[in-house]
Protein backbone atom coordinates (compact mmCIF):
# COMPACT_ATOMS: atom_id res chain seq x y z
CA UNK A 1 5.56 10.85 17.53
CA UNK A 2 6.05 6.97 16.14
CA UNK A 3 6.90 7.68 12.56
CA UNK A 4 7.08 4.03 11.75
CA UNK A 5 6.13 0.80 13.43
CA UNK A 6 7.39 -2.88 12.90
CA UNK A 7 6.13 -6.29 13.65
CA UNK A 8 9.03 -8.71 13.33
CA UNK A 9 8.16 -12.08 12.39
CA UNK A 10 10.10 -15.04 10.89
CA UNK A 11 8.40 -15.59 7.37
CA UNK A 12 9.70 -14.57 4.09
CA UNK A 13 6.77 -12.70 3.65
CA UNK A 14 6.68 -8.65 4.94
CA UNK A 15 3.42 -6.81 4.67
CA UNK A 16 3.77 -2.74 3.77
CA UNK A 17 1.12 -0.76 4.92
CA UNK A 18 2.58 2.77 3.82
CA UNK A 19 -0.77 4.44 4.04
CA UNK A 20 -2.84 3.24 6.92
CA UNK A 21 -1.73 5.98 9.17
CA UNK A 22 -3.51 8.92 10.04
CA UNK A 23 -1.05 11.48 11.70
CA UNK A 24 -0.47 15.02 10.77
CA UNK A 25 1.58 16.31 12.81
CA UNK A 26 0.16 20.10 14.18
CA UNK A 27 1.69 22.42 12.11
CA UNK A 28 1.00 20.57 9.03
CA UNK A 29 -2.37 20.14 9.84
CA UNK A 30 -3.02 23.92 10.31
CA UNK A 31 -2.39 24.28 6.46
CA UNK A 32 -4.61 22.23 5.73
CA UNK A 33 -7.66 23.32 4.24
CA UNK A 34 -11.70 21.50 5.31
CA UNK A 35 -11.24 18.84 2.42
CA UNK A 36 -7.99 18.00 3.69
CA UNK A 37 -9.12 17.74 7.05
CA UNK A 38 -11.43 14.68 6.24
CA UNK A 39 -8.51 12.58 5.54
CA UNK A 40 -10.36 10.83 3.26
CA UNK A 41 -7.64 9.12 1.14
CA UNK A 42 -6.67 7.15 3.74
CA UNK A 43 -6.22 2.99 3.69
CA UNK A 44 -8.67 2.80 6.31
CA UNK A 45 -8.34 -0.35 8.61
CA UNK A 46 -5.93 -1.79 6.73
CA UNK A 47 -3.40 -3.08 9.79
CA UNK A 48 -6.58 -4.42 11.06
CA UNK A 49 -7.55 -6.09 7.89
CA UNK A 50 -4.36 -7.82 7.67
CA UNK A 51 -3.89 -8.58 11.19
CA UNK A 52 -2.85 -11.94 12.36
CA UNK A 53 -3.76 -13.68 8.70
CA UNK A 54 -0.28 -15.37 8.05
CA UNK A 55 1.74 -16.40 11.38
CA UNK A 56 5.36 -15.16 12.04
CA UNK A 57 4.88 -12.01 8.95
CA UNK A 58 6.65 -8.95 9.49
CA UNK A 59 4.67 -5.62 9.27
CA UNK A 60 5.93 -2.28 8.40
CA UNK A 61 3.04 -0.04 9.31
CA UNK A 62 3.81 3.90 8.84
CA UNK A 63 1.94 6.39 11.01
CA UNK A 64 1.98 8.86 9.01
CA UNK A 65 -0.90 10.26 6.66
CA UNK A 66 -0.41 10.54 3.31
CA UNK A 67 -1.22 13.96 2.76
CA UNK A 68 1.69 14.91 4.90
CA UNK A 69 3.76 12.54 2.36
CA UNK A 70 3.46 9.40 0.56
CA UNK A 71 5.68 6.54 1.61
CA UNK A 72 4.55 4.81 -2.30
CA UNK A 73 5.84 7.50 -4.13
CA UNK A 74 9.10 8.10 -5.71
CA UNK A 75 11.43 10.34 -3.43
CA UNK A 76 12.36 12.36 -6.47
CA UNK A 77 9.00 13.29 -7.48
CA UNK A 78 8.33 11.08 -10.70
CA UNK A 79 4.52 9.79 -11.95
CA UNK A 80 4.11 6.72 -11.52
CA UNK A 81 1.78 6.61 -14.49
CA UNK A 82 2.91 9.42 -16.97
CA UNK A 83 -0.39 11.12 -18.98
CA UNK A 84 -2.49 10.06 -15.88
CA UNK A 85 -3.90 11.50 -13.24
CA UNK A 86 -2.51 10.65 -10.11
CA UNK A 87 -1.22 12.05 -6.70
CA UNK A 88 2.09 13.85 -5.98
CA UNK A 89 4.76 13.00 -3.38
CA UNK A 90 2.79 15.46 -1.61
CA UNK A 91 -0.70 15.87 -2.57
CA UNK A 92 -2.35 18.80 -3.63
CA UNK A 93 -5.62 17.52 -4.12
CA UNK A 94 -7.04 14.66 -3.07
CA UNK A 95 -8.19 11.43 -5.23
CA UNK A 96 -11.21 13.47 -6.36
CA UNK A 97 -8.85 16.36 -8.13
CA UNK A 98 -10.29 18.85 -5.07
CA UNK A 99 -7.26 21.09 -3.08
CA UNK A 100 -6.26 20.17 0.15
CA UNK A 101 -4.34 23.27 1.11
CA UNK A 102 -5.47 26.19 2.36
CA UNK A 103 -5.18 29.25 -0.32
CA UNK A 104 -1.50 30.17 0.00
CA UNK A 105 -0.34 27.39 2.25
CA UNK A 106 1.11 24.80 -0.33
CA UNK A 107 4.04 22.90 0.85
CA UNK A 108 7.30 24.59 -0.48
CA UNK A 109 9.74 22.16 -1.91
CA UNK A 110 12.01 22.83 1.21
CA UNK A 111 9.04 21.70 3.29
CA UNK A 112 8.77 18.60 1.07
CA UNK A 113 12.85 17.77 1.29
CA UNK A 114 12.23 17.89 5.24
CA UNK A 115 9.63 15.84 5.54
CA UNK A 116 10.96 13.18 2.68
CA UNK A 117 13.92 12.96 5.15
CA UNK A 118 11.69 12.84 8.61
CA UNK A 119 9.25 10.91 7.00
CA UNK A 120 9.55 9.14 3.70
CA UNK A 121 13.33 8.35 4.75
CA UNK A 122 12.72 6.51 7.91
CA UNK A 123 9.69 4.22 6.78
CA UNK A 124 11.46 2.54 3.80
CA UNK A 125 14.64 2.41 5.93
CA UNK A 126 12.72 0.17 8.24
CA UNK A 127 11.29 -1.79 5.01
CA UNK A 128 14.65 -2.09 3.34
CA UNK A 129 16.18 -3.54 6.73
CA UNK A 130 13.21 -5.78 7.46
CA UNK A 131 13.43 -7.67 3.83
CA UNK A 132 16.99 -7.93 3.90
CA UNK A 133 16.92 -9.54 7.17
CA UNK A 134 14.17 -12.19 6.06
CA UNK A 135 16.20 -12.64 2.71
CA UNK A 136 19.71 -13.51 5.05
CA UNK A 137 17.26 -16.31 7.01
CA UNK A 138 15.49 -17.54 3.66
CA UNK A 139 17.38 -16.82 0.92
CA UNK A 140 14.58 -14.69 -0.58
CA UNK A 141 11.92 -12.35 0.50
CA UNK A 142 8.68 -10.98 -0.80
CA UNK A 143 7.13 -7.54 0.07
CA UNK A 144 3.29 -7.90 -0.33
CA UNK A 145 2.26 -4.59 -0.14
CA UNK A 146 -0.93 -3.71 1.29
CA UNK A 147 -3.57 -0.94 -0.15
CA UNK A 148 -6.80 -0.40 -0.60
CA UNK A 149 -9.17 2.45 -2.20
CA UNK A 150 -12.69 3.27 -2.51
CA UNK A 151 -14.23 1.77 -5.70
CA UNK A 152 -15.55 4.24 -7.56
CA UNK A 153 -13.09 7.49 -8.00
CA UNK A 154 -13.65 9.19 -11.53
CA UNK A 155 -10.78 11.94 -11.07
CA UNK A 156 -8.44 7.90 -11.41
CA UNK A 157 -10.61 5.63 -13.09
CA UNK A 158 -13.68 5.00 -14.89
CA UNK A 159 -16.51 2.44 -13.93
CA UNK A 160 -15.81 0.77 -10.47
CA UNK A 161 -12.37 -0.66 -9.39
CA UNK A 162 -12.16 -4.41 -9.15
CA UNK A 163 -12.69 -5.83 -6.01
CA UNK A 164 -8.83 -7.30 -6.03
CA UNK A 165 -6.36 -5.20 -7.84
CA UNK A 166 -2.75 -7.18 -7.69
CA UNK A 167 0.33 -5.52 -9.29
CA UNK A 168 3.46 -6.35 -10.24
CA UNK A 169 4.60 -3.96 -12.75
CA UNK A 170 3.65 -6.24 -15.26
CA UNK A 171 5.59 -9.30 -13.75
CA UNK A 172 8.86 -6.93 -13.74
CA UNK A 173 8.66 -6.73 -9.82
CA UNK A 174 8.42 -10.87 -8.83
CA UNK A 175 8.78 -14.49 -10.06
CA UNK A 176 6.21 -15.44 -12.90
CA UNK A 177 5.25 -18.29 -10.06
CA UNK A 178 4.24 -15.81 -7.19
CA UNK A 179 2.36 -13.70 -9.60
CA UNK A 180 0.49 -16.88 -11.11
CA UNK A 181 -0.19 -18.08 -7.49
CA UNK A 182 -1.55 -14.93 -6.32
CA UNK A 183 -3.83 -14.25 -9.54
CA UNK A 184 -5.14 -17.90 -9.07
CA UNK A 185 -5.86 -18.00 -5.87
CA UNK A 186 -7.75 -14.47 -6.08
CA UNK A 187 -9.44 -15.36 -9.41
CA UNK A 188 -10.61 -18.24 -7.44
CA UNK A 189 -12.45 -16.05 -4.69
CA UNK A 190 -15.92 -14.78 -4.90
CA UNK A 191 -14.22 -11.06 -5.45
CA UNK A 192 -13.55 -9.83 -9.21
CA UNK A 193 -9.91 -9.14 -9.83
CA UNK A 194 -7.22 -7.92 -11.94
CA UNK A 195 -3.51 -8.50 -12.51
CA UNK A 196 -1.56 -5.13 -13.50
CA UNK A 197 -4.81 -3.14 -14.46
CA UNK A 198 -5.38 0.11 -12.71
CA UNK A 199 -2.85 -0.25 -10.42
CA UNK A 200 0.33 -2.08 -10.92
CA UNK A 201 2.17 -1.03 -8.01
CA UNK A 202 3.34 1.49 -6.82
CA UNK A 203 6.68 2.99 -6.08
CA UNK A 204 7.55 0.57 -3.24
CA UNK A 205 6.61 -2.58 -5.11
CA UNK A 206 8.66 -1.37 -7.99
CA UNK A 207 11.42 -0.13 -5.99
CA UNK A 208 11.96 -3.23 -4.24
CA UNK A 209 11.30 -5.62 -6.28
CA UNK A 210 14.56 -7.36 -7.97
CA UNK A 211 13.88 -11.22 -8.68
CA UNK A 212 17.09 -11.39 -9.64
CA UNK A 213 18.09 -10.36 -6.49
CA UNK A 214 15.88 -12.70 -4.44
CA UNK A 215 13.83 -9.56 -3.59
CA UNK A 216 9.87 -9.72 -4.68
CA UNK A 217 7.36 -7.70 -4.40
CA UNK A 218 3.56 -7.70 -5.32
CA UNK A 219 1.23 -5.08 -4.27
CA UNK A 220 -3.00 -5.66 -3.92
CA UNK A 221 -4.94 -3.11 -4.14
CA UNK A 222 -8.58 -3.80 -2.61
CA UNK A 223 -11.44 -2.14 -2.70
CA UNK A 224 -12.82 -0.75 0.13
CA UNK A 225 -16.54 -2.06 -0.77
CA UNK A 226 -15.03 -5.42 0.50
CA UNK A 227 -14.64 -4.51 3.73
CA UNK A 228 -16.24 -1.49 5.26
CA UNK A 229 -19.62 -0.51 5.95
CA UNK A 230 -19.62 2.02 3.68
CA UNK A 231 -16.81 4.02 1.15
CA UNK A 232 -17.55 7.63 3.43
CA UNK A 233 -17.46 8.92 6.51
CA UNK A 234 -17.28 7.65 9.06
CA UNK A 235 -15.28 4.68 7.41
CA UNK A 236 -16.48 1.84 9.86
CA UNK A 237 -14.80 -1.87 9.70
CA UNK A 238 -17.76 -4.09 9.04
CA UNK A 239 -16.69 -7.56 10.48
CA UNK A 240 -18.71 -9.67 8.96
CA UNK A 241 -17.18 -8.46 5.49
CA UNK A 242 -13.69 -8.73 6.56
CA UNK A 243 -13.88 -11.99 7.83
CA UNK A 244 -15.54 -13.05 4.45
CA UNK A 245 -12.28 -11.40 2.95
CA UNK A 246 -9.80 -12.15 5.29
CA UNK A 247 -10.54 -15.99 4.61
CA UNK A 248 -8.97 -15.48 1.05
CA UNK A 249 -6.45 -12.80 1.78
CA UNK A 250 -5.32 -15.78 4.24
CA UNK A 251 -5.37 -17.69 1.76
CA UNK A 252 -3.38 -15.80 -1.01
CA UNK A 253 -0.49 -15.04 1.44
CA UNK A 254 -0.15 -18.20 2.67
CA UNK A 255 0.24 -19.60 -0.76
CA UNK A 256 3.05 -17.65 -1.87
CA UNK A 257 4.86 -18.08 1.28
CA UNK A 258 4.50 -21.60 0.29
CA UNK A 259 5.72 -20.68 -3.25
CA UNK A 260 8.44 -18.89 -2.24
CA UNK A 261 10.15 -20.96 0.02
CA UNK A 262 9.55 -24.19 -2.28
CA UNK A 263 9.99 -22.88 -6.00
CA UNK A 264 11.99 -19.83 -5.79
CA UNK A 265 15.53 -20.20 -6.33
């Protein structure tokens, strides 16, 4: 079982994918109950999505579903937005408020310390190492951390998510010129976006990113509408709208590689 998977490149950029995996391992998978089964929270395609756009980018890609845990939550267990609703470090229910356990068979919070060490632990180990060793060669490195979600979810959000959702905490998480650059260039696009709505990144993005530090991180949320056939079953990549995307994700990563090798001290 490959917990964790990493593309070594020599740009300052790393992608995160935390959440295109779609492992349970057996015995996890036996608690779960038929919604959990569907796996339907998953960042479908998103390795795929992302594959190839900027040459010489590192990719951290975990394997693991989310359901068993989430690599983009806090270890300890804290909301990332208090007073909304949201998913645990691991789930109950899925992004539609429905139980994914069988009656009974709820992780304990032994189960959840064990697999935070076997599987939260090891996938941000690998991050950690791969954006320190980009920010010894460049003298700073940016973690662009890869998502995306199906567009209409009322148990999260009301209406239907932008097409482009970037985050940075608010501009806590990177330099005000690689959060400028990215909004621009996705404003730009023929997608509708936000900066910091919905989602302004999640644990990882806020974990990691320190400016100060030469450590920055920006996380994009997309919606899924961009790029698959359909948001359901059985979650097919439609080319033709990924390539359509992919031009501008190109785009947007390339352009604050650009930034941060050229403006950031």
């Amino acid at each position: 079982m490959q917990v964790v998977s990493v593309q070594r490149g020599d740009s300052p950029i790393v992608l995160g994918q935390p959440h295109g995996g779609t492992f349970v391992p057996d015995g996890i998978a036996a608690c779960l109950n038929d919604t959990g089964h569907t796996l339907a929270d998953t960042d479908w395609h998103i390795n795929r999505l992302y594959e190839g756009l900027l040459r010489d980018a590192t990719v951290v890609q975990s394997h693991i579903h989310r359901y068993v845990i989430d690599a983009n939550r806090d270890p300890d267990g804290v909301s990332l937005y208090p007073g909304q609703n949201t998913t645990t470090l691991v789930p109950l229910t899925d992004f539609d408020g429905q139980p994914i356990w069988r009656d009974g068979q709820e992780p304990s919070e032994d189960e959840i310390g064990q697999r935070r060490e076997t599987f939260h632990a090891p996938y941000h180990a690998a991050l950690a190492e791969e954006l320190e060793r980009v920010r010894a060669k460049h003298g700073v490195a940016v973690l662009f951390d890869c998502h995306s979600i199906r567009s209409r979810i009322p148990f999260l959000f009301e209406g239907m998510l932008p097409d482009m959702n970037i985050g940075t905490d608010c501009g806590v998480t990177c330099a005000p010129d690689i959060e400028s650059i990215a909004h621009e260039f996705a404003a730009s696009s023929p997608y509708s976006t936000v900066l910091n709505g919905r989602f302004r990144g999640g644990w990882t993005t806020r974990h990691y990113g320190r400016p100060a530090d030469g450590l920055h991180a920006i996380q994009t949320e997309l919606a899924q509408s961009t790029y698959l056939t359909a948001e359901a079953a059985p979650w097919s990549y439609d080319t033709a709208k990924a390539d359509r995307l992919r031009r501008w994700l190109r785009d947007i990563l390339e352009a604050i590689q650009d930034t941060a090798l050229e403006t950031i001290p």
